[in-house]
C-alpha atoms as a PDB file:
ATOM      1  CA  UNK A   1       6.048   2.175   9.310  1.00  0.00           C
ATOM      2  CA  UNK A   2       3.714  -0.622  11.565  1.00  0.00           C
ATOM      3  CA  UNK A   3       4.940   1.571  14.720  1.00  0.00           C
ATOM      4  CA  UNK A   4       4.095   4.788  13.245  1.00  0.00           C
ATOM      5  CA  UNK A   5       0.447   3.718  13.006  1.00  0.00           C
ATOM      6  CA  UNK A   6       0.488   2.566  16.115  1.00  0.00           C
ATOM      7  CA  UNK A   7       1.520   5.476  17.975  1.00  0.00           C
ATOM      8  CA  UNK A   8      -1.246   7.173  15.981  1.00  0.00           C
ATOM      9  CA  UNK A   9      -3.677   4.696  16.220  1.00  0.00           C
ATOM     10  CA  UNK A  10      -2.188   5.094  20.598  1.00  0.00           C
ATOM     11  CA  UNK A  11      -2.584   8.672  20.347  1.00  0.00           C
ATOM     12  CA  UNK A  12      -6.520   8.561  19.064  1.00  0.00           C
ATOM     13  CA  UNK A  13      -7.524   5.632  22.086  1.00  0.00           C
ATOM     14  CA  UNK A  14      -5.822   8.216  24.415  1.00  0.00           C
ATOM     15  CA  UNK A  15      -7.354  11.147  22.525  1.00  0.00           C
ATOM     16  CA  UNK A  16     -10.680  10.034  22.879  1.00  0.00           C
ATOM     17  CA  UNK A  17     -10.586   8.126  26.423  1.00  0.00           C
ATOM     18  CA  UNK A  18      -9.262  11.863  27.848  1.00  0.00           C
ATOM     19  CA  UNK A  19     -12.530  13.242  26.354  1.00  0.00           C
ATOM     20  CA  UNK A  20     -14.614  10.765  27.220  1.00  0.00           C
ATOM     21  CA  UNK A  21     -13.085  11.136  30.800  1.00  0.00           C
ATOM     22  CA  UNK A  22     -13.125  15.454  30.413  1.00  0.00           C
ATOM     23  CA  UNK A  23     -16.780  15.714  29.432  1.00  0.00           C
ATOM     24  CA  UNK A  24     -17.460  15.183  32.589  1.00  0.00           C
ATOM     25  CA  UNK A  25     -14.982  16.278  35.052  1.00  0.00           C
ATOM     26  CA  UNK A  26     -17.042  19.059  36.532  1.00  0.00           C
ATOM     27  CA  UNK A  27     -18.820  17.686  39.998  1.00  0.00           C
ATOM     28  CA  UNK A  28     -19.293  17.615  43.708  1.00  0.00           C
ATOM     29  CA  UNK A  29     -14.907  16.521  44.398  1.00  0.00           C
ATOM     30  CA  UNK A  30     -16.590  13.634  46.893  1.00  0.00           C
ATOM     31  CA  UNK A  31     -13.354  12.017  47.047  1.00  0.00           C
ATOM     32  CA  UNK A  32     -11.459  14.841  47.795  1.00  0.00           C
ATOM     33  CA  UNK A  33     -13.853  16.139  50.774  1.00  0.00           C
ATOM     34  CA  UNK A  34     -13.329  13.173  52.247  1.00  0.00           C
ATOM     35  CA  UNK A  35      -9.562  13.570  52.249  1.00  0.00           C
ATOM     36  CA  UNK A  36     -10.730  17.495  53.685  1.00  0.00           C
ATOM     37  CA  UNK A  37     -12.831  16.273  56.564  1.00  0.00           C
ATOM     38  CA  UNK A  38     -10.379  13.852  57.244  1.00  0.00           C
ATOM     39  CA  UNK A  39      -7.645  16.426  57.895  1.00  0.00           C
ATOM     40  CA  UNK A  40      -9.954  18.834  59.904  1.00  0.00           C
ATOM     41  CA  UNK A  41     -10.063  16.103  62.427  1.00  0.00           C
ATOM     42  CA  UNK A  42      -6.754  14.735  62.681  1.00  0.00           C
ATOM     43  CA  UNK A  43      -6.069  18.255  64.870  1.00  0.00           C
ATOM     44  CA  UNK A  44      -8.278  21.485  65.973  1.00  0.00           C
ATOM     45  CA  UNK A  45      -5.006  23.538  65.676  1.00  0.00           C
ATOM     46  CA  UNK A  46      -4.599  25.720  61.726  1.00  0.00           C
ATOM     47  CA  UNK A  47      -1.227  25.202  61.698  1.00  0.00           C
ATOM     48  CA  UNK A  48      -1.106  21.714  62.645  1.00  0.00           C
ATOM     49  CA  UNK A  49      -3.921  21.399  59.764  1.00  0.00           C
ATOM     50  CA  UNK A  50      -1.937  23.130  57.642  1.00  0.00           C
ATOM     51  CA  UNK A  51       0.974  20.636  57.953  1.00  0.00           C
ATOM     52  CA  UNK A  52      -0.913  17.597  57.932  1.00  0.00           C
ATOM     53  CA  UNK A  53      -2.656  19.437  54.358  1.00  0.00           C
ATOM     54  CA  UNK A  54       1.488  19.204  53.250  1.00  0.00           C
ATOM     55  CA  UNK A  55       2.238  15.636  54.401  1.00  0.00           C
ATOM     56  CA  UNK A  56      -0.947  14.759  52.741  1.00  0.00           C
ATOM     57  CA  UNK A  57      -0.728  16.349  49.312  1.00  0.00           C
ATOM     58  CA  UNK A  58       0.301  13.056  47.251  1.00  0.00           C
ATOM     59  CA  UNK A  59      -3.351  11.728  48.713  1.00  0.00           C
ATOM     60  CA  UNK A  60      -4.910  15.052  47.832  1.00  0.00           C
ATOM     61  CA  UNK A  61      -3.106  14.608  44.055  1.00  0.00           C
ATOM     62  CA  UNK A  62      -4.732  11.285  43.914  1.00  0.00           C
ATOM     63  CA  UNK A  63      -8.324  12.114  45.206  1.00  0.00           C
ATOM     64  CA  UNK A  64      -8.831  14.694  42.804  1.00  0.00           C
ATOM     65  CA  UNK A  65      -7.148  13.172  39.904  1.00  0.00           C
ATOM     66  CA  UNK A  66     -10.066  10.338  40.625  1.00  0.00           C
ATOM     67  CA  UNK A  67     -12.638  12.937  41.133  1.00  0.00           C
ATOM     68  CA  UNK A  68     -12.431  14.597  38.292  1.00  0.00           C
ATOM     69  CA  UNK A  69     -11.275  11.949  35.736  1.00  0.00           C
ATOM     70  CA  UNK A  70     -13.612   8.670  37.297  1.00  0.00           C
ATOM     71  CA  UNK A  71     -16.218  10.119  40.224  1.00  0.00           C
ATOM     72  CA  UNK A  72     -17.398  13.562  38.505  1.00  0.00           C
ATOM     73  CA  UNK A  73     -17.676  11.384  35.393  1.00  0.00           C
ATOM     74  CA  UNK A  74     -20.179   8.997  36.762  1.00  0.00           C
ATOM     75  CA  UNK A  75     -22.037  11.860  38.478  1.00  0.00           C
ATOM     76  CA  UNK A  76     -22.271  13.908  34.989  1.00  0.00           C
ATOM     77  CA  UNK A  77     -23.612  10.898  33.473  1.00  0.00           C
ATOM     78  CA  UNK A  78     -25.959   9.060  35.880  1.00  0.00           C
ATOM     79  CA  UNK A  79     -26.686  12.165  38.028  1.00  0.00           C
ATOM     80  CA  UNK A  80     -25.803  10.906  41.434  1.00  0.00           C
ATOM     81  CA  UNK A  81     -21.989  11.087  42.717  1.00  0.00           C
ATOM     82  CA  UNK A  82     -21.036   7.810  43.723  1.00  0.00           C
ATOM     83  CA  UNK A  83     -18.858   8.703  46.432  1.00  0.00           C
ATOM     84  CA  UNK A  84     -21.279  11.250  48.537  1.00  0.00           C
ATOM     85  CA  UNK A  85     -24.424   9.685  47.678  1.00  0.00           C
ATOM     86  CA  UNK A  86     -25.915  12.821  46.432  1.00  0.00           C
ATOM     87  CA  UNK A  87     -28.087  14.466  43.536  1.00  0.00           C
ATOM     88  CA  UNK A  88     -28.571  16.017  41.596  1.00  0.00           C
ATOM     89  CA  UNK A  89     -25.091  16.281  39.996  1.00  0.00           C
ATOM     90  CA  UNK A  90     -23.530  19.658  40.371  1.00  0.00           C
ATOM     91  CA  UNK A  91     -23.975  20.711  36.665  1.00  0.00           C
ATOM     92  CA  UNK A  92     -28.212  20.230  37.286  1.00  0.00           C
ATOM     93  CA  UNK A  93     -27.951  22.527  39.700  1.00  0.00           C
ATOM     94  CA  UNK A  94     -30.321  25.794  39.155  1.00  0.00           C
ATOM     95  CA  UNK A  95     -28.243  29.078  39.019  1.00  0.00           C
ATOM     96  CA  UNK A  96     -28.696  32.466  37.517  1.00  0.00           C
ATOM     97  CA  UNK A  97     -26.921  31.466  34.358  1.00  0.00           C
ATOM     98  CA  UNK A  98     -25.093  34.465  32.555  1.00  0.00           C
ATOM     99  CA  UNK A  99     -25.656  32.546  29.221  1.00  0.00           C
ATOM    100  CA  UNK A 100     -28.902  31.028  29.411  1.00  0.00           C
ATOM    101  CA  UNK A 101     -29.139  27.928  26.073  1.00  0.00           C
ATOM    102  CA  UNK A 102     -31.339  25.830  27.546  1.00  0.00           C
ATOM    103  CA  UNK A 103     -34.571  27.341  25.960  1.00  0.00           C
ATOM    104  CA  UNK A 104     -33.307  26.565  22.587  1.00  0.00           C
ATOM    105  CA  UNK A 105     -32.385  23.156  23.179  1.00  0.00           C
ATOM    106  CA  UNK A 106     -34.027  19.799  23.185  1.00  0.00           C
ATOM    107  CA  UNK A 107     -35.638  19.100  26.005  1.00  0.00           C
ATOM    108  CA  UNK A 108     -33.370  15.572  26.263  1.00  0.00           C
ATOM    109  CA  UNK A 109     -30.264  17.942  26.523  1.00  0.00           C
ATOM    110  CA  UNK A 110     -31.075  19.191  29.424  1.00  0.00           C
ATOM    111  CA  UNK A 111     -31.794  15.842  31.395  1.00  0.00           C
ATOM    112  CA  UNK A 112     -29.230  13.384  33.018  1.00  0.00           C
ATOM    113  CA  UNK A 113     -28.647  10.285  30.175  1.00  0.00           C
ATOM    114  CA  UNK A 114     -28.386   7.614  32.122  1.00  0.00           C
ATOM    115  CA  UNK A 115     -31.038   8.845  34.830  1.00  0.00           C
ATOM    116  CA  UNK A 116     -34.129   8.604  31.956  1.00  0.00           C
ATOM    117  CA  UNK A 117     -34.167   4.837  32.435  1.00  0.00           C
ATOM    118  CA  UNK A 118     -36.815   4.422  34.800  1.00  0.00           C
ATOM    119  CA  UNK A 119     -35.906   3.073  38.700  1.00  0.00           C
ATOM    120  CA  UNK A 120     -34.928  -0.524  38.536  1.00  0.00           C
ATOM    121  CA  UNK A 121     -34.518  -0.937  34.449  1.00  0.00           C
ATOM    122  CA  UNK A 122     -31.055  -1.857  33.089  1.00  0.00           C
ATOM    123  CA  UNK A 123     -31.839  -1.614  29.710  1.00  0.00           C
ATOM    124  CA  UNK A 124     -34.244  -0.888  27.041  1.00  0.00           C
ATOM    125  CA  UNK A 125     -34.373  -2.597  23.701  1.00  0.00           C
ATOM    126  CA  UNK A 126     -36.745  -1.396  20.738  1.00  0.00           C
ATOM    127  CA  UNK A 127     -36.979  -3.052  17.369  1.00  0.00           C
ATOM    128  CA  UNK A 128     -39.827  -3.036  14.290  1.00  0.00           C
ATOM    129  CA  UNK A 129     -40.656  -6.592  13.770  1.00  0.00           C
ATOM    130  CA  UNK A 130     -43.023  -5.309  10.577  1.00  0.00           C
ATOM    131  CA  UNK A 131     -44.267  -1.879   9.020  1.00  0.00           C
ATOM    132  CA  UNK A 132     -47.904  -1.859  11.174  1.00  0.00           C
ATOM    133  CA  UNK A 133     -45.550  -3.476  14.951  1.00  0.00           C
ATOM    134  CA  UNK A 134     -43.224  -1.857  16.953  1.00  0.00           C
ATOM    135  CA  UNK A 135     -42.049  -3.572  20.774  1.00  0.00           C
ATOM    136  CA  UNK A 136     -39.961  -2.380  23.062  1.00  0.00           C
ATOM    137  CA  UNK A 137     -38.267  -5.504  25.483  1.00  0.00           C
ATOM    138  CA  UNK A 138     -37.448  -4.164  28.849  1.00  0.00           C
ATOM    139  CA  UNK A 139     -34.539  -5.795  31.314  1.00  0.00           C
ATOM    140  CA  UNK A 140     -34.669  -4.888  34.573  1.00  0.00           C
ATOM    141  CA  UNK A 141     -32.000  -4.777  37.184  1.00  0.00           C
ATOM    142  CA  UNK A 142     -33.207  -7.792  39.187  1.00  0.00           C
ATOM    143  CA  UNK A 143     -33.532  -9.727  35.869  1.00  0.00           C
ATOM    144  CA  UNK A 144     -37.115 -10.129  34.756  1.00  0.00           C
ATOM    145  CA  UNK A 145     -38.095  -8.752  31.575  1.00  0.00           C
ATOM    146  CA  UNK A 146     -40.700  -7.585  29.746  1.00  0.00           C
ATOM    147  CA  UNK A 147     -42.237  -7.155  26.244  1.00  0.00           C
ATOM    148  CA  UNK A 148     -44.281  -4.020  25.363  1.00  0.00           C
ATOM    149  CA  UNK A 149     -45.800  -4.136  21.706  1.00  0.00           C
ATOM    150  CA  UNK A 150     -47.950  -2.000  19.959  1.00  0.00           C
ATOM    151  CA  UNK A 151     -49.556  -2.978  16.571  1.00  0.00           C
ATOM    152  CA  UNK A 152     -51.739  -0.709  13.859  1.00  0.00           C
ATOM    153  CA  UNK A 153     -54.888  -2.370  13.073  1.00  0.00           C
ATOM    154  CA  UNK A 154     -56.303   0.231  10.436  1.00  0.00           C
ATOM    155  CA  UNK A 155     -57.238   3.540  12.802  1.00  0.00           C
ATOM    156  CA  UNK A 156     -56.479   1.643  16.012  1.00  0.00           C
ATOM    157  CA  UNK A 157     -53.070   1.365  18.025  1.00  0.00           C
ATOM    158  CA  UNK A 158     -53.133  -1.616  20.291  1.00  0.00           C
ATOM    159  CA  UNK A 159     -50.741  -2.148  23.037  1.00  0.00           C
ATOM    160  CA  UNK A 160     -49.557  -5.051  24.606  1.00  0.00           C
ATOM    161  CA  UNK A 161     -47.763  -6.017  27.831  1.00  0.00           C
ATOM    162  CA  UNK A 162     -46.600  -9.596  27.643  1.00  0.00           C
ATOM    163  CA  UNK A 163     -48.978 -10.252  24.952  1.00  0.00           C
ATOM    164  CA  UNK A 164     -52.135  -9.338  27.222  1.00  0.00           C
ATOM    165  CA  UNK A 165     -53.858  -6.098  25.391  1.00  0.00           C
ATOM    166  CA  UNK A 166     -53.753  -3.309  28.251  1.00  0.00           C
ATOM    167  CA  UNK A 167     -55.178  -0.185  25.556  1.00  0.00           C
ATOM    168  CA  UNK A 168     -56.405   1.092  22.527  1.00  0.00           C
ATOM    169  CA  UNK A 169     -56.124   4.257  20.865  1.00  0.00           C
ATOM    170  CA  UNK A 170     -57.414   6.082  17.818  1.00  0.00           C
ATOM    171  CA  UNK A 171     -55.563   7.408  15.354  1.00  0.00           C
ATOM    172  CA  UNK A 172     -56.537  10.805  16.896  1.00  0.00           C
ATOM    173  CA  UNK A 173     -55.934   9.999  20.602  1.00  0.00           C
ATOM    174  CA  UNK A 174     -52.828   8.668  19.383  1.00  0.00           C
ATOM    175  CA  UNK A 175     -51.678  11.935  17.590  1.00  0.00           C
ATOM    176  CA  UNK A 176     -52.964  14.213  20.422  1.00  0.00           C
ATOM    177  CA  UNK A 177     -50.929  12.070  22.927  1.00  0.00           C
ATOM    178  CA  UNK A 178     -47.751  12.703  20.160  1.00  0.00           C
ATOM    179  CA  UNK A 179     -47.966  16.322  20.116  1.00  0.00           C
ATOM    180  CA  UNK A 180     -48.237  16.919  23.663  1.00  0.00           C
ATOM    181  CA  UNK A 181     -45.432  14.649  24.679  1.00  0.00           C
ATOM    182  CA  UNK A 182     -47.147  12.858  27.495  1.00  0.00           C
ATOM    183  CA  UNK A 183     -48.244   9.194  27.541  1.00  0.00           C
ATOM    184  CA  UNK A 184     -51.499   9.110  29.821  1.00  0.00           C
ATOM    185  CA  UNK A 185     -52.894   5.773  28.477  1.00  0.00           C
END
């Protein structure tokens, strides 16, 4: 019985690591270029090409296996391909779409996930200390942080950057800069 719910328990982790892996499997095949260009200059001659293409297949096997199960994942997600140095990913790319969604999406949909963080922030932490306080703690790649905190003080929004007040808004400048999505304060 304990091995049958392991080999179902096995068959979910592998279930949902090949998703995980297949969500994203659609990129620029950096890896496997490489293995292209460095076949076109082993010899100028097709046929010789053509053979070295046949004693190479295992490596080709490999390079795309990591392209589109490691590479093309980390390009889908961060929007950068790790191996060719280039963005935007492949699947940002404008084209004259057939089926065209993104007009009745989100807005966030149709952005890279991991690219919203700004340049040089690891990680963004946001928490609600009380009802009137929210603060959002920001950890950036080379380590520092910093603490952004706005409180409600009856009609007025203050904001705070490491405890030093840096604005105030109304409670109308404050729902004018909420409906048009953009933070000029």
């Amino acid at each position: 019985m304990a091995v049958r719910h392991k080999g179902r328990a096995l068959a979910l982790l592998l279930g949902t690591v090949a998703s995980m892996g297949l969500g994203g499997c659609m990129g620029q095949m950096g890896l496997s270029s490489m293995v292209t260009k460095g076949n076109l200059s082993v010899v100028d001659n097709r046929y010789g090409r053509a053979g070295v293409f046949v004693l190479l297949s295992p490596v080709y096997g490999l390079a795309a296996t990591a392209d589109l199960f490691v590479f093309n994942t980390i390009e889908f997600w961060s929007g950068k391909n790790p191996i060719t140095g280039k963005s935007p990913a492949l699947v940002d790319h404008k084209a004259d779409a057939v089926i065209k969604v993104n007009q009745h999406l989100d807005p966030a949909l149709n952005k890279v996930p991991l690219a919203m963080l700004p340049q040089g922030v690891r990680e963004v932490k946001v928490s609600y200390p009380d009802e009137r306080t929210a603060q959002m703690e920001i950890h950036y790649i080379d380590g520092h942080r910093d603490m952004m905190r706005g409180e409600m003080r009856g009609e007025l929004l203050e904001i705070y950057l490491d405890d030093k007040l840096v604005s105030t808004l109304t409670r109308k400048q404050l729902d004018e800069t909420a409906s048009s999505g953009k933070a000029d304060v």
